[in-house]
PDB file of N, CA and C in Angstrom:
ATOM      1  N   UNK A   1      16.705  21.744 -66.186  1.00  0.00           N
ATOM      2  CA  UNK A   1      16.636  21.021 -67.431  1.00  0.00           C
ATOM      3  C   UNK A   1      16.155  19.585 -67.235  1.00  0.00           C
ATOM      4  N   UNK A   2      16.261  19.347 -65.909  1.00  0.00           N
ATOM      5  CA  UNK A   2      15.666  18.014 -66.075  1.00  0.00           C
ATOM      6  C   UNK A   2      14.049  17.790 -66.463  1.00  0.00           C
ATOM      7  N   UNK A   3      13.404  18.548 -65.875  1.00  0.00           N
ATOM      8  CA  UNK A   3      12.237  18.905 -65.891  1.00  0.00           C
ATOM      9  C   UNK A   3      12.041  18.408 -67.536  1.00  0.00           C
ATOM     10  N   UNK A   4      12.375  19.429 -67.818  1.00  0.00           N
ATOM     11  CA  UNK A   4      12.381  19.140 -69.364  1.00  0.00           C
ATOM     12  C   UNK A   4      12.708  18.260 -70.519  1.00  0.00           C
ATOM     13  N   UNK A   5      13.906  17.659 -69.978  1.00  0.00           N
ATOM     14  CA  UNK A   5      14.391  16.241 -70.412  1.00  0.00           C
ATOM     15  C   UNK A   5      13.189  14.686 -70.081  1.00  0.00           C
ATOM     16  N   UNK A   6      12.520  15.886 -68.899  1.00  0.00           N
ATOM     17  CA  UNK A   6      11.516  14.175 -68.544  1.00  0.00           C
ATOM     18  C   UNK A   6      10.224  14.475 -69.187  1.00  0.00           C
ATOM     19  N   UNK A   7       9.717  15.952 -69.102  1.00  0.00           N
ATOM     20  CA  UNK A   7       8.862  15.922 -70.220  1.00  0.00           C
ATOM     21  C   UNK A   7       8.860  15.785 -71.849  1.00  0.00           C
ATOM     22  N   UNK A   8      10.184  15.772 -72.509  1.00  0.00           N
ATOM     23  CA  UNK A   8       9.991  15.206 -73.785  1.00  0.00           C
ATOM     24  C   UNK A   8      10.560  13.791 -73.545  1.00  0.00           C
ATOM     25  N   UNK A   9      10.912  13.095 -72.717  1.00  0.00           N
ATOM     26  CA  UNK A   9      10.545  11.579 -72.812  1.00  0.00           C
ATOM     27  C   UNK A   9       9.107  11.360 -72.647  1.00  0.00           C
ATOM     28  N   UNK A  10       8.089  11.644 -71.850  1.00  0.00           N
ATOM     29  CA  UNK A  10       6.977  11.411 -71.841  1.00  0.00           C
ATOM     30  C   UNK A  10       6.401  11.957 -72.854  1.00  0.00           C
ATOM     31  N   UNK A  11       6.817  12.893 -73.619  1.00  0.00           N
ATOM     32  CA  UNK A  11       5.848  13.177 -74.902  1.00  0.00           C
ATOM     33  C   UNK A  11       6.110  11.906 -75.973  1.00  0.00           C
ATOM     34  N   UNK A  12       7.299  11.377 -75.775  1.00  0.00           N
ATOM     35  CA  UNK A  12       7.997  10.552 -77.071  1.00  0.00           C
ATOM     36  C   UNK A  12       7.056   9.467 -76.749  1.00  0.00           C
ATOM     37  N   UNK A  13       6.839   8.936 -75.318  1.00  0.00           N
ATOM     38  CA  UNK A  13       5.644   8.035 -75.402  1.00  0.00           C
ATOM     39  C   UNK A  13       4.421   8.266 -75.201  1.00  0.00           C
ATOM     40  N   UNK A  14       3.684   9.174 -74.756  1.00  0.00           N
ATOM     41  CA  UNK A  14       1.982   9.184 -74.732  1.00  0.00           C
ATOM     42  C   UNK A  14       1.696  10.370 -75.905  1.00  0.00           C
ATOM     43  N   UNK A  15       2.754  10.688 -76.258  1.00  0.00           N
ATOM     44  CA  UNK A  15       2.196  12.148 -77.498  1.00  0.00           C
ATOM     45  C   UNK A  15       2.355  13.494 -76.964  1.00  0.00           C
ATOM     46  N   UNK A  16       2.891  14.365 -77.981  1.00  0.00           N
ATOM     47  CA  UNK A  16       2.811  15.852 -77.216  1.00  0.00           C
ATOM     48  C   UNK A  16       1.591  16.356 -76.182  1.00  0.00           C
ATOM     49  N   UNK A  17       0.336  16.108 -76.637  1.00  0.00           N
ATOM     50  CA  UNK A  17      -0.848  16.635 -76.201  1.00  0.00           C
ATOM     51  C   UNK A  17      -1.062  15.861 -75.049  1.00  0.00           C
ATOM     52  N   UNK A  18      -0.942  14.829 -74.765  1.00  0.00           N
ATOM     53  CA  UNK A  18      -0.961  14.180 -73.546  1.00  0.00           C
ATOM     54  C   UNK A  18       0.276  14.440 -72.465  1.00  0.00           C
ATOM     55  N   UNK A  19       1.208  15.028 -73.014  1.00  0.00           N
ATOM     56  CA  UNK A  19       2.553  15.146 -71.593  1.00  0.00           C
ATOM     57  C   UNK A  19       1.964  17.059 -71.371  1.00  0.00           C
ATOM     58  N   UNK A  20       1.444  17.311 -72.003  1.00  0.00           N
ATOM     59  CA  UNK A  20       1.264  18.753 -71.742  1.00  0.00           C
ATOM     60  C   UNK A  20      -0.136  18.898 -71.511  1.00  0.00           C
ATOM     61  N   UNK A  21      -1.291  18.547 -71.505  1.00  0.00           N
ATOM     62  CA  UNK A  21      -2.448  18.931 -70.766  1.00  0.00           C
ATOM     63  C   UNK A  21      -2.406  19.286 -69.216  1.00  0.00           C
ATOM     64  N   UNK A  22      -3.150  19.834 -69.163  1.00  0.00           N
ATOM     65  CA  UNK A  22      -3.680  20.681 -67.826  1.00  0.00           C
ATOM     66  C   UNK A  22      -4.893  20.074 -66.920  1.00  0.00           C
ATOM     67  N   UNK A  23      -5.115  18.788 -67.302  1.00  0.00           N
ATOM     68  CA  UNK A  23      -6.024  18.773 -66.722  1.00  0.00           C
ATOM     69  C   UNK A  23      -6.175  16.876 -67.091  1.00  0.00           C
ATOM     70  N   UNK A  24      -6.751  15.858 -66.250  1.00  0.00           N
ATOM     71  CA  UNK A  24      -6.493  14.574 -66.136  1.00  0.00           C
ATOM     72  C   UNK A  24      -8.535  13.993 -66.589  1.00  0.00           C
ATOM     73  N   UNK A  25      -8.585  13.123 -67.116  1.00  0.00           N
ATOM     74  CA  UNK A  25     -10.081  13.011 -67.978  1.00  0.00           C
ATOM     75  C   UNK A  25     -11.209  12.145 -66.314  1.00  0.00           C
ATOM     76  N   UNK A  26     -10.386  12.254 -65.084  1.00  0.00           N
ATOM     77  CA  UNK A  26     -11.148  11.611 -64.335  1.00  0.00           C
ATOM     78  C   UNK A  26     -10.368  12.249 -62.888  1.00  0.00           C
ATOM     79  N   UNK A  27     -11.456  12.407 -61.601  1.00  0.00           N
ATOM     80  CA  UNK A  27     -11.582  13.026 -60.377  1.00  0.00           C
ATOM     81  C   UNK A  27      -9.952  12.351 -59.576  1.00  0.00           C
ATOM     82  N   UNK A  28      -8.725  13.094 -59.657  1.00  0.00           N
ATOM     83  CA  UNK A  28      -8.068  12.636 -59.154  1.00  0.00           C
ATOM     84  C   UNK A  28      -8.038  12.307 -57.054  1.00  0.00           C
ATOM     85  N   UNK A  29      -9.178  13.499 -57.049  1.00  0.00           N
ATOM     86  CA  UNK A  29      -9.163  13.178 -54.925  1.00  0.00           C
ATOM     87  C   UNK A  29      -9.777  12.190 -55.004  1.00  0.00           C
ATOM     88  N   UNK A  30     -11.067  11.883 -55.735  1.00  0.00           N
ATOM     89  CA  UNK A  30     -12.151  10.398 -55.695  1.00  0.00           C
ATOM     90  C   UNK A  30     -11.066   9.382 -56.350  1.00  0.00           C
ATOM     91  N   UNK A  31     -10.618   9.265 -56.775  1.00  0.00           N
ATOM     92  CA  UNK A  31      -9.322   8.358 -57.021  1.00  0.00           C
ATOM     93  C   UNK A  31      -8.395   7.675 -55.602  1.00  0.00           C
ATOM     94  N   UNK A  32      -7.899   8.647 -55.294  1.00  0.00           N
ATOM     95  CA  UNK A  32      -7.152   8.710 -54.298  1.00  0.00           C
ATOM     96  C   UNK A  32      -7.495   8.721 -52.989  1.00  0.00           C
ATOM     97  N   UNK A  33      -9.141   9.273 -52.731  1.00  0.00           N
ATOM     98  CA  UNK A  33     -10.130   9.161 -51.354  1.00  0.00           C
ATOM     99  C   UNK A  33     -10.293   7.169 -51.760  1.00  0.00           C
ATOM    100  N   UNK A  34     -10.766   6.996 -52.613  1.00  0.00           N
ATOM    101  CA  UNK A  34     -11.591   5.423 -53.013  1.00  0.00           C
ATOM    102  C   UNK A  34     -10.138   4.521 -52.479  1.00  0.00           C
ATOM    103  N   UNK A  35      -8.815   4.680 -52.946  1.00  0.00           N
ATOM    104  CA  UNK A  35      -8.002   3.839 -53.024  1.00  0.00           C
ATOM    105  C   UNK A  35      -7.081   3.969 -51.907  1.00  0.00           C
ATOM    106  N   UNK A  36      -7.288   4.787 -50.748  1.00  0.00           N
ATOM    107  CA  UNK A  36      -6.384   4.849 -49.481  1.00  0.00           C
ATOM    108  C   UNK A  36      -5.892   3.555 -48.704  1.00  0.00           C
ATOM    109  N   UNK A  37      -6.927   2.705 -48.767  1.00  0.00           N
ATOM    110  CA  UNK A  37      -6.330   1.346 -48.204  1.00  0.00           C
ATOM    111  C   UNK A  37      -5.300   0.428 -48.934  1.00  0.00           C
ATOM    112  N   UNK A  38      -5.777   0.562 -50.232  1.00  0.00           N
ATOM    113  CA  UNK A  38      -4.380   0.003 -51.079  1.00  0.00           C
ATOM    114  C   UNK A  38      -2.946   0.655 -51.040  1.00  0.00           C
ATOM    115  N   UNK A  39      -3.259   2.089 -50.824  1.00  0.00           N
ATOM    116  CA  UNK A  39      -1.876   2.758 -51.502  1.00  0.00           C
ATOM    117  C   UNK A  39      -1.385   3.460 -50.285  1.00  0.00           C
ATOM    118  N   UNK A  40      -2.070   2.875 -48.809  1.00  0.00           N
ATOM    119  CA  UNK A  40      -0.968   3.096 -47.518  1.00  0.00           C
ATOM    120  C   UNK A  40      -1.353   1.591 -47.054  1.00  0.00           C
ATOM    121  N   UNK A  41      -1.352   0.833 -47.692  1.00  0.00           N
ATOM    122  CA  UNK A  41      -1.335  -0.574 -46.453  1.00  0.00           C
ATOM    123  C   UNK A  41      -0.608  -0.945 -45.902  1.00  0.00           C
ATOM    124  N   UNK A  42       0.451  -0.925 -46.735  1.00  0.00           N
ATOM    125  CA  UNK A  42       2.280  -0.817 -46.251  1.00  0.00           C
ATOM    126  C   UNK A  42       2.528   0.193 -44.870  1.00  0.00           C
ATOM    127  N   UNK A  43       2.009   0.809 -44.923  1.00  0.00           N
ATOM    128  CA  UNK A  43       2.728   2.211 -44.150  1.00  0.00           C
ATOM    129  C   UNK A  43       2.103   2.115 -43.126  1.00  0.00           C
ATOM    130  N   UNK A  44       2.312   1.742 -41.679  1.00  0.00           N
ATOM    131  CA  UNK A  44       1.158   1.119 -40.488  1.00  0.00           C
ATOM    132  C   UNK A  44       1.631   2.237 -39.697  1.00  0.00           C
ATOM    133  N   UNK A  45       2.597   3.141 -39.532  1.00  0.00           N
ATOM    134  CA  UNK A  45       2.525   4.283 -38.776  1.00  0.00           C
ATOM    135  C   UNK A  45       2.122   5.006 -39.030  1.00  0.00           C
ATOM    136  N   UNK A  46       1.340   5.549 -40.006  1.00  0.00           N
ATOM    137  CA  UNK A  46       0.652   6.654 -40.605  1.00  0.00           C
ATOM    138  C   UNK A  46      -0.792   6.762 -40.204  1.00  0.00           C
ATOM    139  N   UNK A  47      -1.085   7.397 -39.165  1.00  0.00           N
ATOM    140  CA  UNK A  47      -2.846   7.091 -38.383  1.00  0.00           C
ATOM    141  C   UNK A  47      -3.668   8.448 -39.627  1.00  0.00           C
ATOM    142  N   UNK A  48      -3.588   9.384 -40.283  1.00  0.00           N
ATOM    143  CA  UNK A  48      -4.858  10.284 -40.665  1.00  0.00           C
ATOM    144  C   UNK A  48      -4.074  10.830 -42.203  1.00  0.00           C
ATOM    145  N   UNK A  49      -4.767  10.396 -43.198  1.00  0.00           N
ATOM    146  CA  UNK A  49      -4.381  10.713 -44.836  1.00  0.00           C
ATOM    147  C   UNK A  49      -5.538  11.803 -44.556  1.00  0.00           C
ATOM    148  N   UNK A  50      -5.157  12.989 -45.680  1.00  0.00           N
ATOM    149  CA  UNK A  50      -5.821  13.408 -45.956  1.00  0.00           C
ATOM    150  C   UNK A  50      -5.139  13.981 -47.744  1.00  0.00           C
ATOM    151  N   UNK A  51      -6.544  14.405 -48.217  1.00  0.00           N
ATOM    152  CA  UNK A  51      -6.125  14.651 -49.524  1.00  0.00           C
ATOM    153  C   UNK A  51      -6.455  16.133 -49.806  1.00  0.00           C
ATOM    154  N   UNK A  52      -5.271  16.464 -50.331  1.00  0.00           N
ATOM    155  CA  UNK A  52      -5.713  18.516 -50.328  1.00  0.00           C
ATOM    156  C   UNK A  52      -5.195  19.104 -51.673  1.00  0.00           C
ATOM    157  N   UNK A  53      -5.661  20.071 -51.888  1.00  0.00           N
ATOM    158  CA  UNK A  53      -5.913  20.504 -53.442  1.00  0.00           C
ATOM    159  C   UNK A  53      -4.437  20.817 -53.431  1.00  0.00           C
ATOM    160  N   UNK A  54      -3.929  21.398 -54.502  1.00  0.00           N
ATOM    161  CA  UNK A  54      -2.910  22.425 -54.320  1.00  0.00           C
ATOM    162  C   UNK A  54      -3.596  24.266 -55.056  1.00  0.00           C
ATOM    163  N   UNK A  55      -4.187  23.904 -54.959  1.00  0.00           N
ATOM    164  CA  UNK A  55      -5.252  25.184 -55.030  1.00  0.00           C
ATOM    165  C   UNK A  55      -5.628  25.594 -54.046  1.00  0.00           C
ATOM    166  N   UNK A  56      -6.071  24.715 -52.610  1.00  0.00           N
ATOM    167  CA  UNK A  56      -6.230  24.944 -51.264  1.00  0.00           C
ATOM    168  C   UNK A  56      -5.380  25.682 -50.222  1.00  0.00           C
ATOM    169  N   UNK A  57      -5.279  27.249 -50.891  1.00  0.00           N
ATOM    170  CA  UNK A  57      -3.922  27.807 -50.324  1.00  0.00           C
ATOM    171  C   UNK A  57      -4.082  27.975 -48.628  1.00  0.00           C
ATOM    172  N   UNK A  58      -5.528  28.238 -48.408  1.00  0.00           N
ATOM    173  CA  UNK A  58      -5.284  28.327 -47.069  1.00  0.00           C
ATOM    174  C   UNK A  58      -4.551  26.987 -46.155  1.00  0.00           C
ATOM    175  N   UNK A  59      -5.052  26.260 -46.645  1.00  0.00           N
ATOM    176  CA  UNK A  59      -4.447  25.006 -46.038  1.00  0.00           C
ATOM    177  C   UNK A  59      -3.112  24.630 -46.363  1.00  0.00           C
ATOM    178  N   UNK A  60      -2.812  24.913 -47.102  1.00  0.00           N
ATOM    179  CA  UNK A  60      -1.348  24.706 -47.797  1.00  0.00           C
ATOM    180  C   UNK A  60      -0.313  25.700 -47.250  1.00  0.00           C
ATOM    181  N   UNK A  61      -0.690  27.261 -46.759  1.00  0.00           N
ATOM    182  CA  UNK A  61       0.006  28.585 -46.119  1.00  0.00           C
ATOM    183  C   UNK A  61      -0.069  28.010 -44.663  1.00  0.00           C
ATOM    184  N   UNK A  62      -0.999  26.914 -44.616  1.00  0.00           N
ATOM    185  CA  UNK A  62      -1.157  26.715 -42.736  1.00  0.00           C
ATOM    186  C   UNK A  62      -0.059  25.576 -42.309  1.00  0.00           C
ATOM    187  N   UNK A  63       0.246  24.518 -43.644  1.00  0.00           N
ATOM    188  CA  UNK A  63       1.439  23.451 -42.799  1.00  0.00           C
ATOM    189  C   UNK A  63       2.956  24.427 -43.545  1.00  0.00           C
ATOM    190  N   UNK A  64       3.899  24.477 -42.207  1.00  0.00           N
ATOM    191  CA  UNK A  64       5.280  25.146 -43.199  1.00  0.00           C
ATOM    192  C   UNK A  64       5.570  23.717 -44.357  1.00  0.00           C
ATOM    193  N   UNK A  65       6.877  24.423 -45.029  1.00  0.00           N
ATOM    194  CA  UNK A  65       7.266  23.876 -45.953  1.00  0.00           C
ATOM    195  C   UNK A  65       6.196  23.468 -47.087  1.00  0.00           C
ATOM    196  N   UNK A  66       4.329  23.175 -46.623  1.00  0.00           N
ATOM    197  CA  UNK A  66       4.351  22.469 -48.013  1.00  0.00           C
ATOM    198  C   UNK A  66       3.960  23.484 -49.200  1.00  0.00           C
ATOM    199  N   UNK A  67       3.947  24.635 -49.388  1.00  0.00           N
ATOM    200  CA  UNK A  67       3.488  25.457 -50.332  1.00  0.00           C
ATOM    201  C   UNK A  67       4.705  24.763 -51.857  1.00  0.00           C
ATOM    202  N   UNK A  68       5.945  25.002 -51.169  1.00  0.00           N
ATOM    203  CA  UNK A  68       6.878  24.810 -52.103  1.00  0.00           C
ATOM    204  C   UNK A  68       6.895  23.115 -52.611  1.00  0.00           C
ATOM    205  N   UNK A  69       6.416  22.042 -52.177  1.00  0.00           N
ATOM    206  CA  UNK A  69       5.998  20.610 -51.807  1.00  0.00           C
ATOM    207  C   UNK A  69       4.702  20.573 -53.260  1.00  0.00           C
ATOM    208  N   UNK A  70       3.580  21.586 -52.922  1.00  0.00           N
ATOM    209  CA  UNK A  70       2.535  21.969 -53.386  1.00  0.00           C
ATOM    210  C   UNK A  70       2.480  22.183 -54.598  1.00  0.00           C
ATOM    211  N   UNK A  71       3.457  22.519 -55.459  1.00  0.00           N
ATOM    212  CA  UNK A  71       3.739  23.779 -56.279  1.00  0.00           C
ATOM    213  C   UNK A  71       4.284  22.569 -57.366  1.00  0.00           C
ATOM    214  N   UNK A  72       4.901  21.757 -56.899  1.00  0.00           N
ATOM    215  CA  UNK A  72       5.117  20.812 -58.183  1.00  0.00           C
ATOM    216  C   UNK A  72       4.637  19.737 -58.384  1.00  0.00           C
ATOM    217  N   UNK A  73       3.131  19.426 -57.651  1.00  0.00           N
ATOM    218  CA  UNK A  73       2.352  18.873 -57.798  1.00  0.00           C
ATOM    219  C   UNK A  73       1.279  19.180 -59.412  1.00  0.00           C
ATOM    220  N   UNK A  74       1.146  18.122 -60.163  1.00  0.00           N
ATOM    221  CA  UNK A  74       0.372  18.402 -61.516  1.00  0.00           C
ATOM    222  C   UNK A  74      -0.514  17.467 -61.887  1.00  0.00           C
ATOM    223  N   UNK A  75      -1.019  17.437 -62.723  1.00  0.00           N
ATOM    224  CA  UNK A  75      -2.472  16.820 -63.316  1.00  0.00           C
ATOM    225  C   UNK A  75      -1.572  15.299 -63.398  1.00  0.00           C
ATOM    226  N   UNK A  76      -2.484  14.380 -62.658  1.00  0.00           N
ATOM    227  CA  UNK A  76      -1.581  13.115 -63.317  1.00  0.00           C
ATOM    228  C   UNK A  76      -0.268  12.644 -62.243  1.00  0.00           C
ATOM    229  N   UNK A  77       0.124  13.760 -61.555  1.00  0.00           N
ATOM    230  CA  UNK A  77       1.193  13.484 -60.866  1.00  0.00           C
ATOM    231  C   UNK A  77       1.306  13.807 -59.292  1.00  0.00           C
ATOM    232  N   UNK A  78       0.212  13.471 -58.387  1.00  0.00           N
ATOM    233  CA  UNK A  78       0.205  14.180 -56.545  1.00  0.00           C
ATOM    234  C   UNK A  78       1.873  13.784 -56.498  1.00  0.00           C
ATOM    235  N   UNK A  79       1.554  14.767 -55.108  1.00  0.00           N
ATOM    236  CA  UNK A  79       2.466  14.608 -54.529  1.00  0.00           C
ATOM    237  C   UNK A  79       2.117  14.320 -53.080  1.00  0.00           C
ATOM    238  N   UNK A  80       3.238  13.701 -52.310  1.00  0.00           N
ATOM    239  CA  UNK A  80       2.983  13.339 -50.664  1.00  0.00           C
ATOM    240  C   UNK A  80       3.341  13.785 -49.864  1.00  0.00           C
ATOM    241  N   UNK A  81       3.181  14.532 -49.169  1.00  0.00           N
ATOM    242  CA  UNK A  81       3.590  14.822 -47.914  1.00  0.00           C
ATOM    243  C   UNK A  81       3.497  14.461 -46.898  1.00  0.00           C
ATOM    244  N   UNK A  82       4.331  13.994 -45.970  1.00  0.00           N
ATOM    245  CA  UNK A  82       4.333  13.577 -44.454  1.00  0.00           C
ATOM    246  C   UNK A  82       4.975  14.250 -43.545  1.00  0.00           C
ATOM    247  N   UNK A  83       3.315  14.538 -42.625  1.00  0.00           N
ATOM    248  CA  UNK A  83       4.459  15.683 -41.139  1.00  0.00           C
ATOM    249  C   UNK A  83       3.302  15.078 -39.983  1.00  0.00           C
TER     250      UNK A  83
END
């Protein structure tokens, strides 16, 4: 239920149609490839980012744990993994 409790707060502010789309109006990996130096500068032990679909099952069936990591990843919202 939380799930759900946080998606109708986000509908109450961006609108139903915006907390529920499927899909984000701009390239979230070119987002996130362009902006790697800002959004690990902090993090100086971390030597190789990479950015992977969650559609990319082969790659996703190849590290354990992240399928389930993977899976609640959504338009608008990555998720991180570190191994």
């Amino acid at each position: 239920m939380k799930f759900a409790a946080f998606v109708l707060e986000e509908a109450a502010i961006v609108g139903p149609e915006k907390a529920l789309q499927l899909k984000v109006p701009f390239d979230e990996v070119e987002l996130i490839e362009d902006n790697k130096n800002f959004l690990f500068e902090g993090m100086l032990t971390i030597q190789n980012i990479k950015v992977i679909l969650n559609s990319d099952e082969e790659t996703i069936n190849g590290i354990e744990g992240a399928a389930a990591i993977a899976s609640s990843a959504t338009p608008g919202k990555p998720i991180a993994m570190f191994f």
